[in-house]
Protein backbone atom coordinates (compact mmCIF):
# COMPACT_ATOMS: atom_id res chain seq x y z
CA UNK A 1 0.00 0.00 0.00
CA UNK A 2 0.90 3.92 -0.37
CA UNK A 3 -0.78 7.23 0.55
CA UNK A 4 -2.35 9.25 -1.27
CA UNK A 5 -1.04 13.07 -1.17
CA UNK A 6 -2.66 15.55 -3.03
CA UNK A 7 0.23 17.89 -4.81
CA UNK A 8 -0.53 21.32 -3.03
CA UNK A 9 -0.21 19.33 0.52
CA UNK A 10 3.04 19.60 2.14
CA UNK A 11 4.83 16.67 4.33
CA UNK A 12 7.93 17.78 5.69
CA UNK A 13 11.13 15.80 5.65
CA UNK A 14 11.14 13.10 8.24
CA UNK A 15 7.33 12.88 9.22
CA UNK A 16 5.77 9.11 9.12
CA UNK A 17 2.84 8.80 7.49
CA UNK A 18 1.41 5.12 7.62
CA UNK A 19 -0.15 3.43 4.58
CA UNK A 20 -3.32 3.67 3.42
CA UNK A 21 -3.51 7.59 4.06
CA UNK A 22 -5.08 10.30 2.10
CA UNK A 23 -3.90 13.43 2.70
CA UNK A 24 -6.10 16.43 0.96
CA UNK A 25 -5.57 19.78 -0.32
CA UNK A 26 -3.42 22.53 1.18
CA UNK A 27 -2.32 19.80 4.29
CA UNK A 28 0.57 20.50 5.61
CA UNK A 29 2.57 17.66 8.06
CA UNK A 30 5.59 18.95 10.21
CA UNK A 31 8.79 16.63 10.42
CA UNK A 32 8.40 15.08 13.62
CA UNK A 33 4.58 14.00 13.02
CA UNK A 34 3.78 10.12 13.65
CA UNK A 35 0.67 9.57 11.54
CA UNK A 36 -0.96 6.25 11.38
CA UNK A 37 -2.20 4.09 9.17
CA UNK A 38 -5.51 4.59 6.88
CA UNK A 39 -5.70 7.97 8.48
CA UNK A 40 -7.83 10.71 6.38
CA UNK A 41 -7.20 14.08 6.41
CA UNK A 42 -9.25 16.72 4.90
CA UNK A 43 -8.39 20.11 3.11
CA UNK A 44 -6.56 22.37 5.24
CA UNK A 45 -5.66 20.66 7.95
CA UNK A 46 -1.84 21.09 10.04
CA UNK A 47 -0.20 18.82 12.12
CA UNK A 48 2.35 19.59 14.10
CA UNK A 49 5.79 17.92 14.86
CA UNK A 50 5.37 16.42 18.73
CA UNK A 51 1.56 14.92 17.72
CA UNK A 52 0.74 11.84 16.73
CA UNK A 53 -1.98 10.27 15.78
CA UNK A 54 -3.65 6.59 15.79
CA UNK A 55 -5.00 4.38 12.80
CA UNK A 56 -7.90 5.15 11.30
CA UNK A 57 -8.28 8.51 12.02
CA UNK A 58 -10.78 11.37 10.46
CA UNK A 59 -9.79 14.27 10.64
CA UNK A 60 -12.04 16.90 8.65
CA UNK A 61 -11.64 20.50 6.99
CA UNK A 62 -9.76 23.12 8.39
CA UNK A 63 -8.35 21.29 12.13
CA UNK A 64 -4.89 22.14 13.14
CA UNK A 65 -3.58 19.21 15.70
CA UNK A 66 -0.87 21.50 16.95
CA UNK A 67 2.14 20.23 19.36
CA UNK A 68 1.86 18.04 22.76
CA UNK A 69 -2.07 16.63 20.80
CA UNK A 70 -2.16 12.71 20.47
CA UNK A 71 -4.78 10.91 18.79
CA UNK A 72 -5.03 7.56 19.43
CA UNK A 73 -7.09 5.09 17.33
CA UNK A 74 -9.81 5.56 15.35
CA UNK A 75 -10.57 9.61 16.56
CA UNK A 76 -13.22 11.74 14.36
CA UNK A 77 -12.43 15.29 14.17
CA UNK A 78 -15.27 17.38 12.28
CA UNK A 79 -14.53 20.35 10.79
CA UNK A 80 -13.23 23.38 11.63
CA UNK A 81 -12.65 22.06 15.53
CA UNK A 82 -10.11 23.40 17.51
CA UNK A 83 -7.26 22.03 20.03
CA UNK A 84 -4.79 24.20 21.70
CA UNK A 85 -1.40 23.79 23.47
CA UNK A 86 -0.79 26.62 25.82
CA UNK A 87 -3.66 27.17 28.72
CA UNK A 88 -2.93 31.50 29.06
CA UNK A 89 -1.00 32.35 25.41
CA UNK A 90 0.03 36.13 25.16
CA UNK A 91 1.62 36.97 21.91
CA UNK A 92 4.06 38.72 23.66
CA UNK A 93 5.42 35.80 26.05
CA UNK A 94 6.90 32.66 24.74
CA UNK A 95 5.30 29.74 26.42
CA UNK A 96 6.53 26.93 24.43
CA UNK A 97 7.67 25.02 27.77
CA UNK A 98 4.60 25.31 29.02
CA UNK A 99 2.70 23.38 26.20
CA UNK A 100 -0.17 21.33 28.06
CA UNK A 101 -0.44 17.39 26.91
CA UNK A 102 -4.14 16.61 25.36
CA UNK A 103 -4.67 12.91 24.38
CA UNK A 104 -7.98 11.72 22.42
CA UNK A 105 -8.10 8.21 23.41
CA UNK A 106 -9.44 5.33 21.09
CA UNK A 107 -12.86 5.92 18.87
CA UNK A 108 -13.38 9.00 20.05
CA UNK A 109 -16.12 11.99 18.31
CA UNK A 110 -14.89 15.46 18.24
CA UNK A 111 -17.70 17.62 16.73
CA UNK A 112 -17.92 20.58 13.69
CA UNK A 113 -16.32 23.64 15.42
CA UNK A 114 -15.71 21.72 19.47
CA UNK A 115 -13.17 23.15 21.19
CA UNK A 116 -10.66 21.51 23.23
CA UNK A 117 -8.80 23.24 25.87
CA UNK A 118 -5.12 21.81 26.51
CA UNK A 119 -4.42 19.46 28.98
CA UNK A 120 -7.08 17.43 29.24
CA UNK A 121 -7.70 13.23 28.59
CA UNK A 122 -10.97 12.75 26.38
CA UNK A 123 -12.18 8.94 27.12
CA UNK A 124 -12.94 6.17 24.83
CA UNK A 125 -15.65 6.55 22.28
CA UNK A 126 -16.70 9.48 24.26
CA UNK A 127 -18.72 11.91 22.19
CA UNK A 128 -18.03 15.80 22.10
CA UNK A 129 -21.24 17.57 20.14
CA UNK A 130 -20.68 20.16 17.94
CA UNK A 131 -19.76 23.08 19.41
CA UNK A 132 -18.95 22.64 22.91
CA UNK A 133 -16.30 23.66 25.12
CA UNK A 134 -14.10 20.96 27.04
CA UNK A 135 -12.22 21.96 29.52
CA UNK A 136 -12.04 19.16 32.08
CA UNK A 137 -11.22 15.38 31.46
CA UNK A 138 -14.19 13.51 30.01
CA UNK A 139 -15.35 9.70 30.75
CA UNK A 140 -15.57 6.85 28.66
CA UNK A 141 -18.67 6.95 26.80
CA UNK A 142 -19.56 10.43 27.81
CA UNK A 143 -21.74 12.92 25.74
CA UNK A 144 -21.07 16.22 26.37
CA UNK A 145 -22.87 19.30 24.72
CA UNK A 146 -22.29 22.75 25.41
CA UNK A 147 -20.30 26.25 27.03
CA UNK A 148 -18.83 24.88 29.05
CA UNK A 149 -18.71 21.05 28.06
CA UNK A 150 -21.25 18.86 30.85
CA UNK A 151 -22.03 15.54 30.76
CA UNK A 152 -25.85 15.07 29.36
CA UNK A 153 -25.61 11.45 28.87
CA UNK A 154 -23.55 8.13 27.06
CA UNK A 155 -23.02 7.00 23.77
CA UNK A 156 -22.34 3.66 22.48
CA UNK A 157 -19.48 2.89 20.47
CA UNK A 158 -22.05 2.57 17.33
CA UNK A 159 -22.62 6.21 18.16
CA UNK A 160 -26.08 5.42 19.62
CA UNK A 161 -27.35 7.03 22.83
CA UNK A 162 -27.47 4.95 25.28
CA UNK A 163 -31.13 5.25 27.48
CA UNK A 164 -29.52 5.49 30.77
CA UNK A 165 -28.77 7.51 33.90
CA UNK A 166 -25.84 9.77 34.83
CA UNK A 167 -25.23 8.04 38.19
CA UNK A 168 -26.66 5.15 39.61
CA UNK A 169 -26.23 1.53 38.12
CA UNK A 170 -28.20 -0.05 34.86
CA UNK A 171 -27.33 -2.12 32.05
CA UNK A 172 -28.33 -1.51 28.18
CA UNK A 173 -27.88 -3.66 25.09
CA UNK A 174 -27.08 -1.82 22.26
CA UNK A 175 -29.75 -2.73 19.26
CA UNK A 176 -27.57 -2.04 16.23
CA UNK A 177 -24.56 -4.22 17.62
CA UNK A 178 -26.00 -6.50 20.76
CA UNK A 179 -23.02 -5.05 22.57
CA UNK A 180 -24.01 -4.77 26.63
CA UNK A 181 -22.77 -1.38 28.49
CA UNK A 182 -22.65 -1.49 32.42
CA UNK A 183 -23.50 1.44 34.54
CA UNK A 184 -21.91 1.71 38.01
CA UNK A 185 -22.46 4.43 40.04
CA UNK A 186 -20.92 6.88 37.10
CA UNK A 187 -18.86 4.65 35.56
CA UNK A 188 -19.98 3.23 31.91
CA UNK A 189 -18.19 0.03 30.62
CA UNK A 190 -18.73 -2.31 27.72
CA UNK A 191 -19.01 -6.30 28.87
CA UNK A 192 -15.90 -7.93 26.11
């Protein structure tokens, strides 16, 4: 297999880019990137050199995935979202040392025009609507809507809503897959 690079994207010298990947109009890939493999990304988009990012990755229109941002398997980023590095930037002070680690952990939705504020861990196949602001850490299986981000309720890893609770304990079987989800207290878990 190869990627597929359209000829006004730019990969720099040294970035990995695993095989299988499409890489769109005006992209542009910094040396030190670590892309994976069958990764999509749409026109637009920059990635910076300390990121990497999983297998199987979306990663729509007009997203930069700047510095000290790791996506790991299978992450959706809609268009025109937003992740950031440095908590307080001034234009006038460098604050390069003080980039803030954000990781995106496996299946993972990022919705059209989210933002996500540095430093925080976004669960697995948690679901971020379009729109909202995330500032804290974010369960497993969490949907979160809104300014600020909150917690309204779970998705499965279909991307179905899941009928159940916050808090408290409950059990669902997902229709489209017959995958069963555990609630306890405010924990959500799939059974493997």
């Amino acid at each position: 297999m190869a990627i597929t690079v359209h000829p006004s994207a730019i990969i720099d010298k040294g970035a990995k880019i695993g095989d299988g990947s499409r890489i769109w109009h005006f992209v542009h890939v910094c040396s030190g990137a670590v892309v994976g493999k069958n990764v999509s990304m749409g026109q637009g988009v920059f990635v910076g050199n300390k990121v990497t990012i999983g297998n199987n990755c979306k990663i729509q229109n007009n997203v930069s995935v700047y510095d000290n941002v790791h996506l790991e398997d299978g992450v959706f980023c809609g268009p025109s979202m937003v992740f950031t590095n440095v908590y307080n930037p001034r234009s006038l002070i460098d604050r390069k040392d003080e980039y803030r680690d954000t990781l995106v952990s496996h299946g993972a939705t990022l919705g059209a025009n989210c933002t996500i504020v540095c430093g925080v861990t976004i669960g697995r196949f948690a679901f971020i609507g379009a729109g909202t602001v995330v500032n804290k850490n974010i369960k497993p299986y969490a949907l979160v809507v809104g300014v600020p981000g909150k917690q309204i309720g779970w998705m499965s890893e279909h991307g179905e809503q899941i009928p159940l609770p916050l808090e408290g304990n409950g059990e669902y079987k997902c229709e489209k897959t017959g995958d069963t989800y555990k609630l306890v207290d405010d924990t959500l878990t799939k059974e493997e």
